[in-house]
N, C-alpha and C. Protein backbone atom coordinates (compact mmCIF):
# COMPACT_ATOMS: atom_id res chain seq x y z
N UNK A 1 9.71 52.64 7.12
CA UNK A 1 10.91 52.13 7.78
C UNK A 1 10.59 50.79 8.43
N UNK A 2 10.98 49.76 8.28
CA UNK A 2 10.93 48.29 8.85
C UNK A 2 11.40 48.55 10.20
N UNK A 3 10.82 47.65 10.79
CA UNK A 3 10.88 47.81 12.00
C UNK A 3 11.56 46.65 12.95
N UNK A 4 12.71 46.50 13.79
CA UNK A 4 13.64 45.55 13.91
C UNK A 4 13.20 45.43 15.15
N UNK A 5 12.79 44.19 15.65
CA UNK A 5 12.81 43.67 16.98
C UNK A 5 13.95 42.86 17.38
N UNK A 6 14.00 43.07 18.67
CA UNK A 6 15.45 42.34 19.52
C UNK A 6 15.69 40.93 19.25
N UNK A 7 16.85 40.94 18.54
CA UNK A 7 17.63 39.57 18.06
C UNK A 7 17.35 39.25 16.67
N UNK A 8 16.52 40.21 15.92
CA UNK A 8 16.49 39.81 14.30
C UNK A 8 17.19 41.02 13.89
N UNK A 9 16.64 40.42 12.26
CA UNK A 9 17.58 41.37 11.43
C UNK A 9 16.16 41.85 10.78
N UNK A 10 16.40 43.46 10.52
CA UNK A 10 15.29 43.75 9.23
C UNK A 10 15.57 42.79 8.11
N UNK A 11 14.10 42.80 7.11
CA UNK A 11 14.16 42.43 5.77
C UNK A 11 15.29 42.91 5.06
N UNK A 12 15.08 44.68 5.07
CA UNK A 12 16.02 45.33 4.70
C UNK A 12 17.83 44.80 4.81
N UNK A 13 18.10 44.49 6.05
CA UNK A 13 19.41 44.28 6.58
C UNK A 13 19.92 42.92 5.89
N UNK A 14 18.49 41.67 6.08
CA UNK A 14 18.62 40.89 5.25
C UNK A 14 19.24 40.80 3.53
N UNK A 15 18.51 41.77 3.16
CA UNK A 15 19.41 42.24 1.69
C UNK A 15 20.47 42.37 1.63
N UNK A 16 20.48 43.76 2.81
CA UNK A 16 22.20 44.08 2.59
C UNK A 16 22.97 43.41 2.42
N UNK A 17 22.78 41.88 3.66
CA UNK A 17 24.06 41.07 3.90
C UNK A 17 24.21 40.27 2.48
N UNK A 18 23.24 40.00 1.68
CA UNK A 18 23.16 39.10 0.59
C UNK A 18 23.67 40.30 -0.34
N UNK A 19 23.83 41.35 -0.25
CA UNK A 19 24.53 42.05 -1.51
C UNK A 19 25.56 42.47 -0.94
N UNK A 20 26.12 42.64 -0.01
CA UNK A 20 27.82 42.54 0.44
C UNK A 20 28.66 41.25 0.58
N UNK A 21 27.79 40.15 0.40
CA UNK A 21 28.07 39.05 -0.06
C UNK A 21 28.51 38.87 -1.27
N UNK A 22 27.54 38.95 -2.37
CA UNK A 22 27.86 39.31 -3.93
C UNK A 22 28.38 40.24 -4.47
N UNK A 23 28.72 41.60 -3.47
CA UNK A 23 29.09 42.45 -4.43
C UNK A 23 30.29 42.86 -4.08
N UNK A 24 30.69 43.83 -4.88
CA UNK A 24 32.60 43.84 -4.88
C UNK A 24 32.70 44.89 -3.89
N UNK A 25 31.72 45.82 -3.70
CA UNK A 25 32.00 47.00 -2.66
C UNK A 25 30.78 47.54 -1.52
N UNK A 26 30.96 48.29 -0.73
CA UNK A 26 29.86 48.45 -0.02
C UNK A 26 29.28 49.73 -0.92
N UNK A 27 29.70 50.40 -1.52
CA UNK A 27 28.66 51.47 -2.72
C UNK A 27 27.79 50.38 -2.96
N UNK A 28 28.24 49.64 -3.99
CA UNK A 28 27.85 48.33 -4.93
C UNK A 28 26.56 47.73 -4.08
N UNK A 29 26.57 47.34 -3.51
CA UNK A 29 26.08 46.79 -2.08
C UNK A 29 25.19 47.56 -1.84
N UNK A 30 24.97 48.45 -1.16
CA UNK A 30 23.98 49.84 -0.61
C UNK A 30 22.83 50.02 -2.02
N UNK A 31 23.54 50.11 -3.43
CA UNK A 31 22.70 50.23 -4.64
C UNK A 31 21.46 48.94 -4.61
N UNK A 32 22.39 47.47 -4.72
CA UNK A 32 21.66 46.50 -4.43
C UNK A 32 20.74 46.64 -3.28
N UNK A 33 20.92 46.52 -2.59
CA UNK A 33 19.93 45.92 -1.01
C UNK A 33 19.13 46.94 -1.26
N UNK A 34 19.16 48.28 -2.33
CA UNK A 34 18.39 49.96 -2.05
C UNK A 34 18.30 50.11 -0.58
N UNK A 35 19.55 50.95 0.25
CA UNK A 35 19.96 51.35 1.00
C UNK A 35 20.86 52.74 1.24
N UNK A 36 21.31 52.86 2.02
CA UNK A 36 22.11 54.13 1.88
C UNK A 36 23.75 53.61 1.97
N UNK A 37 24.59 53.82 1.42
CA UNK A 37 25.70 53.35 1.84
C UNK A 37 25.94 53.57 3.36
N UNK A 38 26.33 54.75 3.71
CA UNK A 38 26.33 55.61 5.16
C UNK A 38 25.70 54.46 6.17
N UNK A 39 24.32 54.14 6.15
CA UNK A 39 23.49 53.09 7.00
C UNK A 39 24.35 51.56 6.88
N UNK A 40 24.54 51.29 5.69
CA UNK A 40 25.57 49.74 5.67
C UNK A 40 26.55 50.21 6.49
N UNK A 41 28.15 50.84 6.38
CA UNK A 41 28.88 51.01 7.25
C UNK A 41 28.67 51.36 8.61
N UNK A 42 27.38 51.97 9.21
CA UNK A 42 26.89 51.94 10.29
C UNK A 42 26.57 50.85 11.00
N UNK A 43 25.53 49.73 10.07
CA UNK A 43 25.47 48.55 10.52
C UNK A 43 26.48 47.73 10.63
N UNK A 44 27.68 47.95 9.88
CA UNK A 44 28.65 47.12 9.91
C UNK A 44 29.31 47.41 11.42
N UNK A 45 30.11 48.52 11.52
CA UNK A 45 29.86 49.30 12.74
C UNK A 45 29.62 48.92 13.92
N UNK A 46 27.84 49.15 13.81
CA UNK A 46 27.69 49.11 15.54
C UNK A 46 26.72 48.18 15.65
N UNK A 47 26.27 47.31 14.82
CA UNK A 47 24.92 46.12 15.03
C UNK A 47 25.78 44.98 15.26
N UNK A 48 26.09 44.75 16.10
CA UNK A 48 26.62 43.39 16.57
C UNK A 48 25.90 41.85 15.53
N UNK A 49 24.79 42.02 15.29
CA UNK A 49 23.60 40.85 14.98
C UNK A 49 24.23 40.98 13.73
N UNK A 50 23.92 41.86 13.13
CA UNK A 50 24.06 42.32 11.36
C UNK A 50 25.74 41.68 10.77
N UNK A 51 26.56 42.28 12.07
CA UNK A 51 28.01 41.90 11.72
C UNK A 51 28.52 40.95 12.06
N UNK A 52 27.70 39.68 12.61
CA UNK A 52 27.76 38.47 13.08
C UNK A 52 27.15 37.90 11.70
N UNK A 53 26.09 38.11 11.94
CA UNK A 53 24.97 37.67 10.39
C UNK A 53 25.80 37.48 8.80
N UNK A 54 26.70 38.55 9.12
CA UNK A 54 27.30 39.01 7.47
C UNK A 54 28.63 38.20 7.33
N UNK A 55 29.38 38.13 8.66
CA UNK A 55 30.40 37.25 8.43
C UNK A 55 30.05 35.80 8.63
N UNK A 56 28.69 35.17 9.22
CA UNK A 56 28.27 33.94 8.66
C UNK A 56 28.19 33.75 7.43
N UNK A 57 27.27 34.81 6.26
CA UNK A 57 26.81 34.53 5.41
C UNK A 57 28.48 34.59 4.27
N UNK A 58 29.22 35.13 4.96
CA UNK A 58 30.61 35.03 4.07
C UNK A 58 30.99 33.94 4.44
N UNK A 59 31.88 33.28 5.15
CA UNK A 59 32.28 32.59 5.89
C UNK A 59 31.64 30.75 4.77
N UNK A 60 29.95 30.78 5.06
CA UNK A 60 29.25 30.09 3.62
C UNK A 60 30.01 30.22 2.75
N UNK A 61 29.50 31.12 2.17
CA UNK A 61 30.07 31.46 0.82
C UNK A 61 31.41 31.63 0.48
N UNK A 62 32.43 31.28 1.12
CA UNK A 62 33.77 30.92 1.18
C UNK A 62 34.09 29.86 0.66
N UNK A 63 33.05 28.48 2.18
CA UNK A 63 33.44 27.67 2.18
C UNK A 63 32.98 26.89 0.83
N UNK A 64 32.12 27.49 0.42
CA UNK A 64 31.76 26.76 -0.96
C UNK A 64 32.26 26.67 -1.88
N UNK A 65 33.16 27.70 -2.60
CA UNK A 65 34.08 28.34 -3.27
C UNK A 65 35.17 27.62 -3.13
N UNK A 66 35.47 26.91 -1.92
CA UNK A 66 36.45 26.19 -1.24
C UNK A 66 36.48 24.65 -1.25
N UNK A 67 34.77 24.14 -1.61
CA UNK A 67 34.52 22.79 -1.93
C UNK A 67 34.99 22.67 -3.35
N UNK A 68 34.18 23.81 -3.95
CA UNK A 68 34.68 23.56 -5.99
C UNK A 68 36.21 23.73 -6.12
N UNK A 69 36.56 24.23 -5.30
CA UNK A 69 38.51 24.32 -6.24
C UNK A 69 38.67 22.71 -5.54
N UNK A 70 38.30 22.09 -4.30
CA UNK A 70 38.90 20.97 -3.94
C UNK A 70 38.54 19.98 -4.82
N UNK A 71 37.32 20.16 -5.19
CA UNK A 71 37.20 19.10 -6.08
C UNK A 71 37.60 19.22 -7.94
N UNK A 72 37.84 20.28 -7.85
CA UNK A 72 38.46 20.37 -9.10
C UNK A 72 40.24 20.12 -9.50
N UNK A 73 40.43 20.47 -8.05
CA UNK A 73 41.73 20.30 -7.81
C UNK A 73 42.92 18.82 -8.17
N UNK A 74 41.92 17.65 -8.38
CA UNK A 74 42.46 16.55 -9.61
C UNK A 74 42.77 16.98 -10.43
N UNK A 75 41.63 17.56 -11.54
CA UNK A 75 41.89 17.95 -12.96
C UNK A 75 42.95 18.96 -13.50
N UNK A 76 42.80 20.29 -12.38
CA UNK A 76 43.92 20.93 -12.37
C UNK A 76 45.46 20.62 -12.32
N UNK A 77 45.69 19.46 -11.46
CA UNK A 77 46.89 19.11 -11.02
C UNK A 77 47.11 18.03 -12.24
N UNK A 78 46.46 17.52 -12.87
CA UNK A 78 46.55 16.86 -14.12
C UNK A 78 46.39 17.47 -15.27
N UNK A 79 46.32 19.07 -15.49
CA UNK A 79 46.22 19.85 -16.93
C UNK A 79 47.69 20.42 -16.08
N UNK A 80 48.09 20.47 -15.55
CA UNK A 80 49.24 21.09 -15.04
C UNK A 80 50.43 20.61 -15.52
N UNK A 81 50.21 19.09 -15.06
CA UNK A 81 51.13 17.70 -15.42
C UNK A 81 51.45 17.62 -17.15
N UNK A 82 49.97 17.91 -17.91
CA UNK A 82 49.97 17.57 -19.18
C UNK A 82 50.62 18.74 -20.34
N UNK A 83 50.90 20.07 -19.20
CA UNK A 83 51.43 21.24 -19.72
C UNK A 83 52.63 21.36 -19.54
N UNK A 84 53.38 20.83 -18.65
CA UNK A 84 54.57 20.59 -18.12
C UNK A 84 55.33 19.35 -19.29
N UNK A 85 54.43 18.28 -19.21
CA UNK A 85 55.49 17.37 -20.07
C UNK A 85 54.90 17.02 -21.71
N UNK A 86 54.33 18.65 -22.53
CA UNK A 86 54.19 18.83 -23.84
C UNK A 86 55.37 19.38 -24.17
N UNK A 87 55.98 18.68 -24.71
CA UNK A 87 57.26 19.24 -25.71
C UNK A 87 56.94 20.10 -26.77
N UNK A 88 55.93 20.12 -27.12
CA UNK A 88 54.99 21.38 -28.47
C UNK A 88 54.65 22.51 -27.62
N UNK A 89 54.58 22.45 -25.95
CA UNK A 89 53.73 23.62 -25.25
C UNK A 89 55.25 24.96 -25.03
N UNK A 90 54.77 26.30 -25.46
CA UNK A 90 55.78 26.91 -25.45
C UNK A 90 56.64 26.69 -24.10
N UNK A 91 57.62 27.21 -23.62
CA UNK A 91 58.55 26.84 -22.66
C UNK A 91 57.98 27.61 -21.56
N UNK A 92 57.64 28.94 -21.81
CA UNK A 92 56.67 29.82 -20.69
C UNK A 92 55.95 28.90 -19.87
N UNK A 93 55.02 27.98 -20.75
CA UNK A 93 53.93 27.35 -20.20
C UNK A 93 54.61 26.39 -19.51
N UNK A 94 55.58 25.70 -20.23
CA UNK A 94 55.77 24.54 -19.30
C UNK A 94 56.51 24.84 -18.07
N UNK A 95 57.70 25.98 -17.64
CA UNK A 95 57.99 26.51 -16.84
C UNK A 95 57.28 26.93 -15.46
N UNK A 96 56.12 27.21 -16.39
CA UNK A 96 54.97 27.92 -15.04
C UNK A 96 54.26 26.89 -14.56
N UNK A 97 54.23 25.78 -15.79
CA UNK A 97 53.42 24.86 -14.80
C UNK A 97 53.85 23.77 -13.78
N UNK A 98 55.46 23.52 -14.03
CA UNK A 98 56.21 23.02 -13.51
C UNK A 98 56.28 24.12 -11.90
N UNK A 99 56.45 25.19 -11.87
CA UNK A 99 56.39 25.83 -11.24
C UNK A 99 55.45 25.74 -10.10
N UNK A 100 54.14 25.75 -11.04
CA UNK A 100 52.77 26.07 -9.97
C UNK A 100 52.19 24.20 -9.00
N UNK A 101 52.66 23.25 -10.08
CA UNK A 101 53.44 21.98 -9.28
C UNK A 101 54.03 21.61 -8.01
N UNK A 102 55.58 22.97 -8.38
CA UNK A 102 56.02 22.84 -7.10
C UNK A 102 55.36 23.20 -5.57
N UNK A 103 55.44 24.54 -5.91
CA UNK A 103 54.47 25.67 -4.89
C UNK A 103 53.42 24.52 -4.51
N UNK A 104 52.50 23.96 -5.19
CA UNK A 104 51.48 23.33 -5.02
C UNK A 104 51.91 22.45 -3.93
N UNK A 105 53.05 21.25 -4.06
CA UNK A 105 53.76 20.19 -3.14
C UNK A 105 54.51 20.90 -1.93
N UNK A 106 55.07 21.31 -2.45
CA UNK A 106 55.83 22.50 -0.71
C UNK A 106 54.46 23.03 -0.19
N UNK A 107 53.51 23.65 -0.49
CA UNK A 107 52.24 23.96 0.27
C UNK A 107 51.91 23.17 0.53
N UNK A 108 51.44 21.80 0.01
CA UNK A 108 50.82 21.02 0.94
C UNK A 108 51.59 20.59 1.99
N UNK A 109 53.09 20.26 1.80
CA UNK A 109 53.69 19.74 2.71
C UNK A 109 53.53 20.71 3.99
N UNK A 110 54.12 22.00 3.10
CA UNK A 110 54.20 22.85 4.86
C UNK A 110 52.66 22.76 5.52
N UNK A 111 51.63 22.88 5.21
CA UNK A 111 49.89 22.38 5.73
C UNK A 111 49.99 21.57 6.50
N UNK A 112 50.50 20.08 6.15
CA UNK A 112 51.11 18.50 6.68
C UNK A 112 51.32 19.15 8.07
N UNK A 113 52.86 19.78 7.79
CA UNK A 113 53.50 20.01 9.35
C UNK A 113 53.06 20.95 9.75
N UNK A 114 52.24 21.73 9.45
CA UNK A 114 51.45 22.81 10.46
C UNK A 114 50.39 22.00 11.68
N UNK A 115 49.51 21.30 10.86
CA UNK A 115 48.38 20.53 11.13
C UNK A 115 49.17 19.59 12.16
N UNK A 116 50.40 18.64 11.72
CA UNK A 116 50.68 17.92 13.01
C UNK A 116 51.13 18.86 14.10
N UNK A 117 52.16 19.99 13.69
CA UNK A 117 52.62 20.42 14.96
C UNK A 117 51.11 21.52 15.76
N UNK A 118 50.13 21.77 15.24
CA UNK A 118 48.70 22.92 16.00
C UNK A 118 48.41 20.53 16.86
N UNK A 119 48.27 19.67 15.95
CA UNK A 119 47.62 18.70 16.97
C UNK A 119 48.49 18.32 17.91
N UNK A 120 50.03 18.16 18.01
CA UNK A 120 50.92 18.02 18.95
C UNK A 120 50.37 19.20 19.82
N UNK A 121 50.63 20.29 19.91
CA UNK A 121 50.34 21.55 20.96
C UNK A 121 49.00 20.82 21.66
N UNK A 122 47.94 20.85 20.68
CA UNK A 122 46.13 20.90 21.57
C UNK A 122 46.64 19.54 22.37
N UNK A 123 46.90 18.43 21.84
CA UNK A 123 47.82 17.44 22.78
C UNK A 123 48.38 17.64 24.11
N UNK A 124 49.20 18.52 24.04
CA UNK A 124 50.42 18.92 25.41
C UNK A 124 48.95 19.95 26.60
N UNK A 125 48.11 20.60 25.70
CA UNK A 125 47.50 21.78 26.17
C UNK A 125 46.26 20.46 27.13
N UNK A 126 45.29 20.03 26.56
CA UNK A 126 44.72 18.60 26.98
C UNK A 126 45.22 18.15 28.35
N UNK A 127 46.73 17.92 27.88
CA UNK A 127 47.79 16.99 28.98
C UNK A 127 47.73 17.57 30.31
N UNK A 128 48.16 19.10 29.71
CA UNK A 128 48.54 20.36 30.97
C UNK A 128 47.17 20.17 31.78
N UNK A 129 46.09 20.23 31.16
CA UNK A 129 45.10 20.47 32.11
C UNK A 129 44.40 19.41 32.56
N UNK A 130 44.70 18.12 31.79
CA UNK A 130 44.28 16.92 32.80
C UNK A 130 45.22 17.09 34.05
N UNK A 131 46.19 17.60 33.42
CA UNK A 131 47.12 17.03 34.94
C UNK A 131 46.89 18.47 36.27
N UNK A 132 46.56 19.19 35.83
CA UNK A 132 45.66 20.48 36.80
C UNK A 132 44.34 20.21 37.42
N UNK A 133 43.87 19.70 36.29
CA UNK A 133 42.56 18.86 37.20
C UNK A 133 42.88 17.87 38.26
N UNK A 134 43.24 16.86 38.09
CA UNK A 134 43.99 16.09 38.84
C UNK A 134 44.51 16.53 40.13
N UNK A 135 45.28 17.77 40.06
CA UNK A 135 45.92 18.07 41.29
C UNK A 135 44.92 18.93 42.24
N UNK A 136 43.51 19.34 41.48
CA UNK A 136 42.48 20.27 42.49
C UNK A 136 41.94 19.40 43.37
């Protein structure tokens, strides 16, 4: 049994988080890391470190996932464009891609006005409490 001193993670635990990372389930997961399932949901549970640790190591691995669609996200929006205005591409296709176009522009827009109206608020919130400071 590895032996965990205060503020690390076992080797063991180390695994886990890298195969609940990669894998689709915590069975899945428990097989990988060779663990018990029962012990993963425990750690998930009640190890504060482990369940800090695991939603870092997701959280990564999100954001990365999150760099490749952005940067792919030209080409897409231009095979989209080129499916939309093929007069040979069945009508399904061009429908959907006209479609996934739109969605695409109304999402960004509504993002736009989310993002200004969350920086208007932290703005007013800033304001509120310069002007509280001020009055102590």
């Amino acid at each position: 049994m590895a032996v965990k001193r205060s503020g690390e993670l076992t080797h063991l635990q180390e695994k886990a988080i890298v195969a609940l990372v990669g894998e689709g389930s915590v069975a899945a997961a428990a097989r990988t890391a060779g663990c018990g399932e029962r012990t993963l949901h425990r750690w998930l549970k009640e190890d504060a470190l482990f369940r800090a640790e695991f939603k870092r190591c997701r959280r990564e691995s999100f954001s990365h996932a999150v760099s490749v669609a952005q940067r792919l996200a030209p080409v897409a929006i231009a095979t989209l464009g080129r499916i939309m205005m093929d007069s040979t591409a069945p009508q399904s296709a061009r429908v959907g891609a006209a479609c996934a176009l739109l969605r695409f522009g109304r999402d960004s827009v509504e993002l736009d006005d989310l993002a200004e109206r969350i920086d208007t608020l932290e703005d007013r919130v800033v304001a509120e409490q310069d002007g509280e400071a001020g009055r102590v």
